[in-house]
Protein backbone atom coordinates (compact mmCIF):
# COMPACT_ATOMS: atom_id res chain seq x y z
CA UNK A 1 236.64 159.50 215.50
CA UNK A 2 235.20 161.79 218.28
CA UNK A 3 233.06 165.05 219.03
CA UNK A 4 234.72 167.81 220.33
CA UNK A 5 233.53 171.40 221.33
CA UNK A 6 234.84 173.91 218.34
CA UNK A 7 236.61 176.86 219.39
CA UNK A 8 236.90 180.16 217.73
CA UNK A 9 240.36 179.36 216.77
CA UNK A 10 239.48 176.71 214.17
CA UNK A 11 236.41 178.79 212.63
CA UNK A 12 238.18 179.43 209.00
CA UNK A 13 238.51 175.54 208.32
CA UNK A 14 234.47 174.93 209.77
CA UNK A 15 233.94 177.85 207.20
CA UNK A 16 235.91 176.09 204.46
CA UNK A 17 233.75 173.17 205.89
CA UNK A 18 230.13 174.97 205.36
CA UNK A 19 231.45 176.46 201.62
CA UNK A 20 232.08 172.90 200.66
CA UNK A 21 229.05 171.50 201.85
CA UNK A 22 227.36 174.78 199.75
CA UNK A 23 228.88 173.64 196.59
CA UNK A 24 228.21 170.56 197.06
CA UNK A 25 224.18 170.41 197.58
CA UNK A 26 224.55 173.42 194.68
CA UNK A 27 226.35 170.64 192.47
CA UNK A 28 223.31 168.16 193.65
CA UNK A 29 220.59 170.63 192.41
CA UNK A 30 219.52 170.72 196.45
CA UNK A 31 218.15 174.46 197.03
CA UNK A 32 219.97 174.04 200.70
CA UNK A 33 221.90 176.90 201.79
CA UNK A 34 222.27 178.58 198.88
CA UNK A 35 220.94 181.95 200.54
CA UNK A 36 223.97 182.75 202.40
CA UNK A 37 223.07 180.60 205.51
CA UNK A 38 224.59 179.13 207.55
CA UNK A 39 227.08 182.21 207.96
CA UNK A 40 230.23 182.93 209.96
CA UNK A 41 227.94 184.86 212.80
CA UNK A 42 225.31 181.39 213.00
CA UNK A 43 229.01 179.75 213.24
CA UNK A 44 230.38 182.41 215.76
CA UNK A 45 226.99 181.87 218.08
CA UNK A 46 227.36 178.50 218.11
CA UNK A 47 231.03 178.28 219.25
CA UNK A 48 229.81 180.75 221.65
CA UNK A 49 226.62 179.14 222.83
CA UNK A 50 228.98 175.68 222.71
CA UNK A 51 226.57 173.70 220.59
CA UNK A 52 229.05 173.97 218.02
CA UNK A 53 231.15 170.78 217.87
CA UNK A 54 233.87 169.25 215.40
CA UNK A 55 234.32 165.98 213.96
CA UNK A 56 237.94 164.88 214.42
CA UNK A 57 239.59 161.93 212.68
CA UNK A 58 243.35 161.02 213.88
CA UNK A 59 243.42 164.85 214.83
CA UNK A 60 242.22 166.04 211.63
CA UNK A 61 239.27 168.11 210.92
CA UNK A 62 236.76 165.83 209.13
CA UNK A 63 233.34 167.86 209.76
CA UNK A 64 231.16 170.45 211.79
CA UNK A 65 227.63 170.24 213.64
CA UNK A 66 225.66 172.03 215.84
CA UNK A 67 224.25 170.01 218.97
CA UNK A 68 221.62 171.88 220.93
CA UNK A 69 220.26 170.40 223.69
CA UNK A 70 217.98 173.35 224.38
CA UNK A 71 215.66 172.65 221.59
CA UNK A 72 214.42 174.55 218.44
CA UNK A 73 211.36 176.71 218.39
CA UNK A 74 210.47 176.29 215.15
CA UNK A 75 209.86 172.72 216.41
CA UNK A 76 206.40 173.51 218.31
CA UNK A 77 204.87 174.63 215.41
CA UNK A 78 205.08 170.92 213.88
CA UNK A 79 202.62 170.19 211.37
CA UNK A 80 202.55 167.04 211.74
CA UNK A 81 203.46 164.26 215.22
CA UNK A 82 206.98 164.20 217.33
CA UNK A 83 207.80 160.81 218.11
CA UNK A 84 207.94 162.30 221.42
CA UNK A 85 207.99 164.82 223.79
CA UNK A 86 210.43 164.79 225.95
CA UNK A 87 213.98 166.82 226.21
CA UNK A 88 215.78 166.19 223.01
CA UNK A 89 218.64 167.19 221.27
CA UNK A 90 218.18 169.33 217.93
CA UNK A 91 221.52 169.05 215.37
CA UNK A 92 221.68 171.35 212.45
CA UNK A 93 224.62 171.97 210.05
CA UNK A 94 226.22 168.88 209.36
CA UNK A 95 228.80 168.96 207.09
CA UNK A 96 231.60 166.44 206.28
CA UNK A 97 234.76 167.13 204.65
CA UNK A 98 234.68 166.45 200.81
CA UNK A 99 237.68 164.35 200.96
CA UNK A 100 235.57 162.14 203.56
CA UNK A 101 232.18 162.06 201.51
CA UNK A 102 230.75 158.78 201.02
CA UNK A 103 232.77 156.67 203.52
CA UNK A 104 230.02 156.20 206.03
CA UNK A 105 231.19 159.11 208.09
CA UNK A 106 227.97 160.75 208.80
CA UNK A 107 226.45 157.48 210.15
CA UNK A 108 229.23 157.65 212.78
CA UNK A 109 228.86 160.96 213.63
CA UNK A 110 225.29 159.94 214.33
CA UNK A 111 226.41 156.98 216.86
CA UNK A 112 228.38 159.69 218.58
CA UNK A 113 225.46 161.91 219.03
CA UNK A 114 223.87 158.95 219.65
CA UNK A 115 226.56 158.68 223.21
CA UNK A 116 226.53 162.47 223.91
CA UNK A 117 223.00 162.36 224.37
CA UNK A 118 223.13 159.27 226.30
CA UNK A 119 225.72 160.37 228.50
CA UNK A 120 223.40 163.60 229.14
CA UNK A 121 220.31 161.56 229.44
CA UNK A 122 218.57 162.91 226.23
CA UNK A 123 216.81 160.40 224.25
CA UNK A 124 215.37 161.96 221.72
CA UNK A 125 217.44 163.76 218.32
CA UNK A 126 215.51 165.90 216.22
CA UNK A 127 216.60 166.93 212.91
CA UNK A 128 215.08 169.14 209.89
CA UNK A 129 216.53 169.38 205.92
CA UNK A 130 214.96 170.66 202.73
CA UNK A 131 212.76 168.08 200.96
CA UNK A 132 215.34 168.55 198.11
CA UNK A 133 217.71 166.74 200.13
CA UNK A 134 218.00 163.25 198.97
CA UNK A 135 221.09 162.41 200.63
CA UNK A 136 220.51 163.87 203.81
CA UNK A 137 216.87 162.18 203.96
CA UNK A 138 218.19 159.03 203.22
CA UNK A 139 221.26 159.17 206.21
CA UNK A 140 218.22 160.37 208.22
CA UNK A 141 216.24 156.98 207.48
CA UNK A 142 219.69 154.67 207.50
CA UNK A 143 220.33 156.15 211.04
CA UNK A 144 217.22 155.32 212.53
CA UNK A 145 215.12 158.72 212.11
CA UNK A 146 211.73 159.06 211.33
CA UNK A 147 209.93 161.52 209.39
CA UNK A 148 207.31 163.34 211.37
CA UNK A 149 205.81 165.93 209.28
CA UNK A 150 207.13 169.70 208.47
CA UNK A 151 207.62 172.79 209.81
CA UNK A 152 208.88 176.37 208.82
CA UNK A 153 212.78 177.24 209.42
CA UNK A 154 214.77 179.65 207.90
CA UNK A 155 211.82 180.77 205.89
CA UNK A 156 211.15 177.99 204.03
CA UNK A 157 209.75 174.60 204.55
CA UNK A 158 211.46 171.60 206.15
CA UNK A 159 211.14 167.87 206.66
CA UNK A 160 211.48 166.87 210.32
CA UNK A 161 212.37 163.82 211.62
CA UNK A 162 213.16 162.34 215.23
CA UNK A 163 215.11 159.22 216.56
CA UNK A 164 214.58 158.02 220.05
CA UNK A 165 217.26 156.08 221.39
């Protein structure tokens, strides 16, 4: 598997991406992006912006995140600790295929976040999702994050976390 940078030309199947990932927190009774966010402009600025990247699998379209390395400013207004604070990298929107759910593919698109920062000598990953979000929290903690406290993003609360590596 590998990171690449998306391009406007695949942004139907990262939307077909996001609506699955919609349904699927709906189906987990997780609040998460049921308010219409993220959209295909937040998609269209991050292709442009290229911190959007894609997740491919044997050339096959297996996910979508967002990679920032110019941080988040709903992150200063922490309530709570960073690990850190140093120049990190902030990802938001994950979302893996359906058809890929469950085989451990998140935890390796973490390892190659893991090398992107590396190779840009970032080594700190920062990381917010809705305290609803059992399954996300608990890739967060399997991957090495750790919760730091909250903060206030896309008008509602959030659970941070942080991994130095």
């Amino acid at each position: 598997m590998k990171l690449i940078t998306a391009d406007n030309n695949r942004i139907e199947k990262i939307m077909e991406l996001i609506q699955q990932a919609k349904e699927f927190l709906k189906q987990n009774g997780v609040d998460q992006w049921q308010n219409g966010y993220p959209d295909r402009t937040c998609i269209e600025k991050d292709i442009e912006r290229k911190t959007g990247y894609l997740c491919i699998d044997m050339e096959h379209i297996i996910g979508y995140l967002c990679i920032d390395f110019n941080g988040e400013p709903a992150y200063e207004s922490l309530n709570g600790e960073w690990r850190s604070h140093q120049s990190y990298a902030v990802m938001h929107r994950l979302t893996i295929d359906n058809t890929y759910k469950g085989k451990g593919i998140a935890s390796q698109v973490f390892q190659l976040v893991d090398e992107l920062c590396r190779e840009k000598c970032v080594y700190s990953i920062k990381v917010d999702t809705d305290d609803d979000n059992q399954i996300m929290k608990h890739i967060l903690r399997k991957n090495g994050f750790e919760y730091c406290g909250t903060i206030c993003f896309d008008n509602s609360e959030k659970i941070a976390y942080e991994k130095l590596i």
